[in-house]
N, C-alpha and C. Protein backbone atom coordinates (compact mmCIF):
# COMPACT_ATOMS: atom_id res chain seq x y z
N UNK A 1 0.84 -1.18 0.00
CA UNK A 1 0.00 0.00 0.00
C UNK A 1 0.89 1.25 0.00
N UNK A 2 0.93 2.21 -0.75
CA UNK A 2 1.04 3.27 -1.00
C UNK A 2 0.39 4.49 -0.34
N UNK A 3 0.80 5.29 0.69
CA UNK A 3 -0.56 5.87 0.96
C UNK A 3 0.26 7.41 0.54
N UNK A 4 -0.77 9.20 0.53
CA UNK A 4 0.31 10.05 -0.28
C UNK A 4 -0.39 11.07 0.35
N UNK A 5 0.09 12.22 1.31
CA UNK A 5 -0.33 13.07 2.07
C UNK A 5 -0.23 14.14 1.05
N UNK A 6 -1.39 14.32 0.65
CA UNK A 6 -1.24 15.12 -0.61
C UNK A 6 -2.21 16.65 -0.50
N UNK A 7 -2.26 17.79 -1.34
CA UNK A 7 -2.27 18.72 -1.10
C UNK A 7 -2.78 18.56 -2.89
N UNK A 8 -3.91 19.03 -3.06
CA UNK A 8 -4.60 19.56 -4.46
C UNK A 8 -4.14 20.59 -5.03
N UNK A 9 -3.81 21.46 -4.31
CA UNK A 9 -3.69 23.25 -4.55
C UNK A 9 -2.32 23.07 -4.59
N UNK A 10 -1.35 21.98 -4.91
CA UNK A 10 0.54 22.56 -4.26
C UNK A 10 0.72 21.06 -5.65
N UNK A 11 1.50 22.39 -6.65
CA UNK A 11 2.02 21.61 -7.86
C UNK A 11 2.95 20.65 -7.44
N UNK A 12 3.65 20.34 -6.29
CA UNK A 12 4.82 19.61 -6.03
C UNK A 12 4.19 18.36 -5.59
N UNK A 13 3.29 18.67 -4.97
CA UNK A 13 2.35 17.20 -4.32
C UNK A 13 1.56 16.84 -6.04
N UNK A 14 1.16 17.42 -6.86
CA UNK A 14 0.08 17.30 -7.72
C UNK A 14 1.27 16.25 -8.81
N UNK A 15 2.68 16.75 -8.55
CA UNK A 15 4.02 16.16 -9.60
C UNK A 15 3.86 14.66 -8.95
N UNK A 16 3.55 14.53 -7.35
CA UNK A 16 4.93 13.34 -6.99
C UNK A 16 3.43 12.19 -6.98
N UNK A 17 2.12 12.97 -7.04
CA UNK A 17 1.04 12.02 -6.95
C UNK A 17 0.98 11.52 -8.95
N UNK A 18 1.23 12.07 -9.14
CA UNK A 18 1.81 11.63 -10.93
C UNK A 18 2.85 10.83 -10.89
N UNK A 19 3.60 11.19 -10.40
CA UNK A 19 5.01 10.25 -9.99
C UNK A 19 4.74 8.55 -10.04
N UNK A 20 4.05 8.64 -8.37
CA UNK A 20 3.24 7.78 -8.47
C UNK A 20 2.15 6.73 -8.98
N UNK A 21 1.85 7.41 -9.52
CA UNK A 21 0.45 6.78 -9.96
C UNK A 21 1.35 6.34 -11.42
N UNK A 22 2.10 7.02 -12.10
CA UNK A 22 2.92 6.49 -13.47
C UNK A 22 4.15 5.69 -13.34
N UNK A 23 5.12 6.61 -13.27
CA UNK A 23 5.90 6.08 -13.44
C UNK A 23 6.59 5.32 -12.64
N UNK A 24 6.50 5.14 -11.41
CA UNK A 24 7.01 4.09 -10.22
C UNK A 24 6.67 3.38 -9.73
N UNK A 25 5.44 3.24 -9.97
CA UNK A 25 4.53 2.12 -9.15
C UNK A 25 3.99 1.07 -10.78
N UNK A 26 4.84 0.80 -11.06
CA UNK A 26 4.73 -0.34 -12.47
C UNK A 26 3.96 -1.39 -11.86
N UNK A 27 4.35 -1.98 -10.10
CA UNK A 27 3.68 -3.21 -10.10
C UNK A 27 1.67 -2.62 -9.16
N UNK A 28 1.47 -1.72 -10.11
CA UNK A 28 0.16 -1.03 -9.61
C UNK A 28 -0.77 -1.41 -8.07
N UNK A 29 0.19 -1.28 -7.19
CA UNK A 29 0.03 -1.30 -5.80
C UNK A 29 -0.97 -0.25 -5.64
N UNK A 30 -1.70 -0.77 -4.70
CA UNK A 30 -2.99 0.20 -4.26
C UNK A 30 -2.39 1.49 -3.47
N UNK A 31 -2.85 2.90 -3.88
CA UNK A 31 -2.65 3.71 -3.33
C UNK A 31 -3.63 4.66 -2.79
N UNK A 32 -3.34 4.97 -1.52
CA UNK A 32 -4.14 5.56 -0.79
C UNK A 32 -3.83 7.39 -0.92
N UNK A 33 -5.15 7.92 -1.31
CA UNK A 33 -4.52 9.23 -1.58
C UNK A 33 -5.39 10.20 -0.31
N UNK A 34 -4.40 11.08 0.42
CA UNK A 34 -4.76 11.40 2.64
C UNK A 34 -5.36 13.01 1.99
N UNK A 35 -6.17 13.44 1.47
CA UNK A 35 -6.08 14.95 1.23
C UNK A 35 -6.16 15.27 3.00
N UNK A 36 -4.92 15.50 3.57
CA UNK A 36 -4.44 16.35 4.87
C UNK A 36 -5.17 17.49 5.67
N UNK A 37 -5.87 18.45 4.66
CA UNK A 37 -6.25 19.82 4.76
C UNK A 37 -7.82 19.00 5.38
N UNK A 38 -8.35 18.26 4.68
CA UNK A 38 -9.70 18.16 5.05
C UNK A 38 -9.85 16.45 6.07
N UNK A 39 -8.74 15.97 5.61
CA UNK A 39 -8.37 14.49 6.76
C UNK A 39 -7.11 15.04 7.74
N UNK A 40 -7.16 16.08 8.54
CA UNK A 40 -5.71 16.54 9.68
C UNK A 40 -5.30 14.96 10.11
N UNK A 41 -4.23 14.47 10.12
CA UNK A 41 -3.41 13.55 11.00
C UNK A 41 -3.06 13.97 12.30
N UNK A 42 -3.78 12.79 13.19
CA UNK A 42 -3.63 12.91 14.52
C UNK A 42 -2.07 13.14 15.09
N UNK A 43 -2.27 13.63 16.28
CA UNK A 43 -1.07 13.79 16.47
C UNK A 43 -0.15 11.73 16.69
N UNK A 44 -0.85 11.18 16.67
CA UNK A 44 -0.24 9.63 16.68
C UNK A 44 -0.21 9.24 15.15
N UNK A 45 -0.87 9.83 13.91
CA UNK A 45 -0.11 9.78 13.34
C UNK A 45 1.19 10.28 12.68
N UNK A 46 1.19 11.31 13.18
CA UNK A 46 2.29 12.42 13.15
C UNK A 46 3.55 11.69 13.48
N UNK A 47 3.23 11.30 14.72
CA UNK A 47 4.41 10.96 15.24
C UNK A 47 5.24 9.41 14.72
N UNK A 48 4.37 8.65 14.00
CA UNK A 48 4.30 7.72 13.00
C UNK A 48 5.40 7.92 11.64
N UNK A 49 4.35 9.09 11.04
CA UNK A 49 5.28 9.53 9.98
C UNK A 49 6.43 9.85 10.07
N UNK A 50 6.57 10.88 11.58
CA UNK A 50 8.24 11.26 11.49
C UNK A 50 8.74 10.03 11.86
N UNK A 51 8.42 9.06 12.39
CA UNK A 51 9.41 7.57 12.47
C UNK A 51 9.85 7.28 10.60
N UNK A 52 8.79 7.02 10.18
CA UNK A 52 8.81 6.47 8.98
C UNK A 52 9.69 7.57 8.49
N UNK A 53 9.63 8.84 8.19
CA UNK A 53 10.76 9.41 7.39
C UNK A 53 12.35 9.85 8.21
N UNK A 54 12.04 9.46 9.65
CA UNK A 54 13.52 8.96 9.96
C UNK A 54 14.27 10.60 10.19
N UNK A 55 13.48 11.66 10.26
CA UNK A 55 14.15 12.94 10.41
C UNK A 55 13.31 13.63 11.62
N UNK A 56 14.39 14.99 11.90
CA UNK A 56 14.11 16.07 13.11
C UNK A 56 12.27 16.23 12.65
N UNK A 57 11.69 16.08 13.80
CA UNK A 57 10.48 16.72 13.40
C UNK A 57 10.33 17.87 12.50
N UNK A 58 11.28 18.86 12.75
CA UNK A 58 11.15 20.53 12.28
C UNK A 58 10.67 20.15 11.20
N UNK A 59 11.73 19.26 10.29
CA UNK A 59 11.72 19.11 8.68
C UNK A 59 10.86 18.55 8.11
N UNK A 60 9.53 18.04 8.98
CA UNK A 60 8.09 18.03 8.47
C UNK A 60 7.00 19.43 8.59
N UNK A 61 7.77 20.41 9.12
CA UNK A 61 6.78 21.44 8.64
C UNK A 61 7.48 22.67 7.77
N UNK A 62 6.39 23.30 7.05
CA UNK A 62 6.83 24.22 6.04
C UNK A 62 6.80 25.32 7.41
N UNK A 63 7.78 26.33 7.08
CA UNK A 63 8.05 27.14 8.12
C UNK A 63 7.33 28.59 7.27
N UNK A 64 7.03 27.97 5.80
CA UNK A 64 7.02 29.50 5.02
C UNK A 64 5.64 30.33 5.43
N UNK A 65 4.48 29.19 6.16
CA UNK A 65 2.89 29.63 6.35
C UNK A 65 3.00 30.27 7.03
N UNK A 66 2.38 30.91 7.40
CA UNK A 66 1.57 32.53 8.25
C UNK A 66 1.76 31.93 9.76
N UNK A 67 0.75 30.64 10.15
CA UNK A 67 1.10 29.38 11.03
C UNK A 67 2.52 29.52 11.73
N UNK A 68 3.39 29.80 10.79
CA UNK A 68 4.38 29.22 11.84
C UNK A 68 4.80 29.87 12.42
N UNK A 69 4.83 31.55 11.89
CA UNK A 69 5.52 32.62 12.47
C UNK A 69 4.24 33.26 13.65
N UNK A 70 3.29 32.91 13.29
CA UNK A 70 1.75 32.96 14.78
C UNK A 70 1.72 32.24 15.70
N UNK A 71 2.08 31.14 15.59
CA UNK A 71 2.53 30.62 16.76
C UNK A 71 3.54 30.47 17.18
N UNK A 72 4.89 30.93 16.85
CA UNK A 72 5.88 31.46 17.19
C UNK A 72 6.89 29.75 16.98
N UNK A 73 6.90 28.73 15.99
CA UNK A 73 7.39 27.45 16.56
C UNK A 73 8.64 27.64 15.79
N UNK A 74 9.36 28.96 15.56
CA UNK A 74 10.56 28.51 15.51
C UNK A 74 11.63 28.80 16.22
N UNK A 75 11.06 28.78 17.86
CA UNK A 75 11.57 28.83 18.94
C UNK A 75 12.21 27.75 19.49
N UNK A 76 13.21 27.95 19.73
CA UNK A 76 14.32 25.96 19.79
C UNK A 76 13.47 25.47 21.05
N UNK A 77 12.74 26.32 21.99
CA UNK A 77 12.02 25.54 23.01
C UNK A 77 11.52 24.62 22.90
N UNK A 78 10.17 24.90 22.13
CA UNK A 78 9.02 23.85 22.00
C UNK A 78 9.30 22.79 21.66
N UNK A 79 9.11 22.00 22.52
CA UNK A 79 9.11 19.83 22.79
C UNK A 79 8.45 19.60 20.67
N UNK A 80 9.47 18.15 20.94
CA UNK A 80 8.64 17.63 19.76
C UNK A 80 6.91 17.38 19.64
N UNK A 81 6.46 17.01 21.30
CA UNK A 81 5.27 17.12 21.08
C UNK A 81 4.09 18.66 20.84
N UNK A 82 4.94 19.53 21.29
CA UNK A 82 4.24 20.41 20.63
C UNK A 82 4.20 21.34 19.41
N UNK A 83 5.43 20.65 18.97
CA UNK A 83 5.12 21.00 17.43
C UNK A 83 4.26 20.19 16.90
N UNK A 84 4.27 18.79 17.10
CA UNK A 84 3.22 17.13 16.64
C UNK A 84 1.76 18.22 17.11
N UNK A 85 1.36 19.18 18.16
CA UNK A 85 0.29 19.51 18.25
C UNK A 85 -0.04 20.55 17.33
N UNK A 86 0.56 21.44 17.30
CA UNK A 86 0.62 22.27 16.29
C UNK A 86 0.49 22.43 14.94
N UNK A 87 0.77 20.86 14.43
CA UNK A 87 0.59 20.10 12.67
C UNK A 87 -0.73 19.85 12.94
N UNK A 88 -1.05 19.25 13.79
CA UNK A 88 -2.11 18.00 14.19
C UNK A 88 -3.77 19.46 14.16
N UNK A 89 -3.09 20.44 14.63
CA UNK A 89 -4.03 21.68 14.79
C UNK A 89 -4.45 22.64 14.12
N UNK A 90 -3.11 22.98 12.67
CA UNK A 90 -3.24 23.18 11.52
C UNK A 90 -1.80 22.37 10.30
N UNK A 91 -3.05 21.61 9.56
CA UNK A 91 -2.31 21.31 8.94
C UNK A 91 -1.53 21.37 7.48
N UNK A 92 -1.75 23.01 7.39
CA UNK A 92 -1.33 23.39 6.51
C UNK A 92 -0.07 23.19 6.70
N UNK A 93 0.61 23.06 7.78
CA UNK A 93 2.06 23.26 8.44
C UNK A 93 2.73 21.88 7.82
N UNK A 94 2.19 20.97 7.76
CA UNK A 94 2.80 19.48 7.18
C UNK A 94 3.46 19.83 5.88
N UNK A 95 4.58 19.06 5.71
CA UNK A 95 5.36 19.51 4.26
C UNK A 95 4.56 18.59 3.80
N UNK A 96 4.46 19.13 1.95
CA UNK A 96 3.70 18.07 1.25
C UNK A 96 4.70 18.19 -0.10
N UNK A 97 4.25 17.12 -0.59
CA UNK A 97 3.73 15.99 0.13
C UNK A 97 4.76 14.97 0.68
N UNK A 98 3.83 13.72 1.54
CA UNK A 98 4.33 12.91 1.55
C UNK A 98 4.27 11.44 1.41
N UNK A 99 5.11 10.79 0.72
CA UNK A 99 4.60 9.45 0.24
C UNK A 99 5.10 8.60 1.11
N UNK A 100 4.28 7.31 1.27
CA UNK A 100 4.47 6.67 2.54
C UNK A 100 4.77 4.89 1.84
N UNK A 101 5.27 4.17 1.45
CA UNK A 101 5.59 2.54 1.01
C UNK A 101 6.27 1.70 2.13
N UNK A 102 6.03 1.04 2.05
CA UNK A 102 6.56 -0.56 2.81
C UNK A 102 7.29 -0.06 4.31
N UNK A 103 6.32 0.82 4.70
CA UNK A 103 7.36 1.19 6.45
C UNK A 103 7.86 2.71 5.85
N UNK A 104 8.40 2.82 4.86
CA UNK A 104 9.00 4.22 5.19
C UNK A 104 8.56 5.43 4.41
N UNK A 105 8.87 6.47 4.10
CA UNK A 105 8.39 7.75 3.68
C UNK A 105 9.28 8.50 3.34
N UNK A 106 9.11 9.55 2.22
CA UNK A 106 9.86 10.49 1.78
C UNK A 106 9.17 11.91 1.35
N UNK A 107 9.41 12.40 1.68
CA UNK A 107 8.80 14.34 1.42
C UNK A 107 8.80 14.37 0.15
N UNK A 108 8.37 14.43 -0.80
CA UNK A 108 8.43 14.63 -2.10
C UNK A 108 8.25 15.90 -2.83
N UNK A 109 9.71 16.72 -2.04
CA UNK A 109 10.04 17.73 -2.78
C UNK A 109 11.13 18.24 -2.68
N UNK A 110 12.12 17.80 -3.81
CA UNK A 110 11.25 17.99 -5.11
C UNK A 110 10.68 16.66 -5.46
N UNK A 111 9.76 16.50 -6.27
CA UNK A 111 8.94 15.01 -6.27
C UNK A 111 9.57 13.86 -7.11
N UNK A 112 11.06 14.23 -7.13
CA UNK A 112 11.88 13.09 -7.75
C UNK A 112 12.56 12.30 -6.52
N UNK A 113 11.83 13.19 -5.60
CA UNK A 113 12.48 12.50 -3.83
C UNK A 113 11.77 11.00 -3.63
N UNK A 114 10.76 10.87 -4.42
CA UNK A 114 9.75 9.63 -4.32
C UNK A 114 10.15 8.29 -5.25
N UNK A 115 11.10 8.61 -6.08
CA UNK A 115 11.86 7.57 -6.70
C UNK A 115 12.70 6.79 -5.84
N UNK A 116 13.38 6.90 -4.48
CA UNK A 116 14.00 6.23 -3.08
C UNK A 116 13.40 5.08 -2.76
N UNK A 117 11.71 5.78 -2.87
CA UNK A 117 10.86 4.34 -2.03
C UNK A 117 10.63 3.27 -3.16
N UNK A 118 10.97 3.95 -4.19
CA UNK A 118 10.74 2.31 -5.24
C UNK A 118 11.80 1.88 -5.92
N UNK A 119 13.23 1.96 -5.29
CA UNK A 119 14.75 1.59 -5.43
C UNK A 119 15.02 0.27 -4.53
């Protein structure tokens, strides 16, 4: 299963869900497509994904939204769990996209980052 935290409105998610669906997934594995904005991921799955992509929490959120500089999270204080609350609360903040295969995950951007999980 394939699943793809994807974003309609963000050409980079709209590339790597093409990615997907064509050119990498030859053996046409079922894919699950998360639109994020209107399905938010709990904060347990949050904390899921950053296992699966194996990096600092930070580097799952876009720092560029309005979000991040309003709630002030790029303060070295705040615990991993309250940034995980802060995605979980708006989730525009989640980098997109992200594609998720066999246990692990990759940010797919730029969306040639999604060619890893099918190597």
């Amino acid at each position: 299963m394939i699943t793809i935290y994807h974003n309609p409105r963000c050409s980079k998610s709209r590339a790597a869900c093409e990615l997907v669906s064509g050119t990498y997934n030859t053996a046409n594995e079922a894919t699950e497509v998360v639109e994020y904005l209107k399905q938010p991921p709990t904060v347990a799955e949050l904390e899921k994904l950053n296992a699966q992509l194996g990096c600092p929490v930070r580097d799952m959120i876009r720092d560029t939204e309005a979000e991040y500089k309003t709630l002030n999270l790029a303060d070295p204080s705040l615990t991993d769990a309250q940034l995980y609350d802060a995605v979980a609360k708006h989730p525009i903040l989640l980098q997109r996209p992200i594609i998720v295969r066999n246990g692990r995950a990759v940010i797919g951007r730029p969306p040639e980052n999604v060619a890893a999980l099918f190597a």
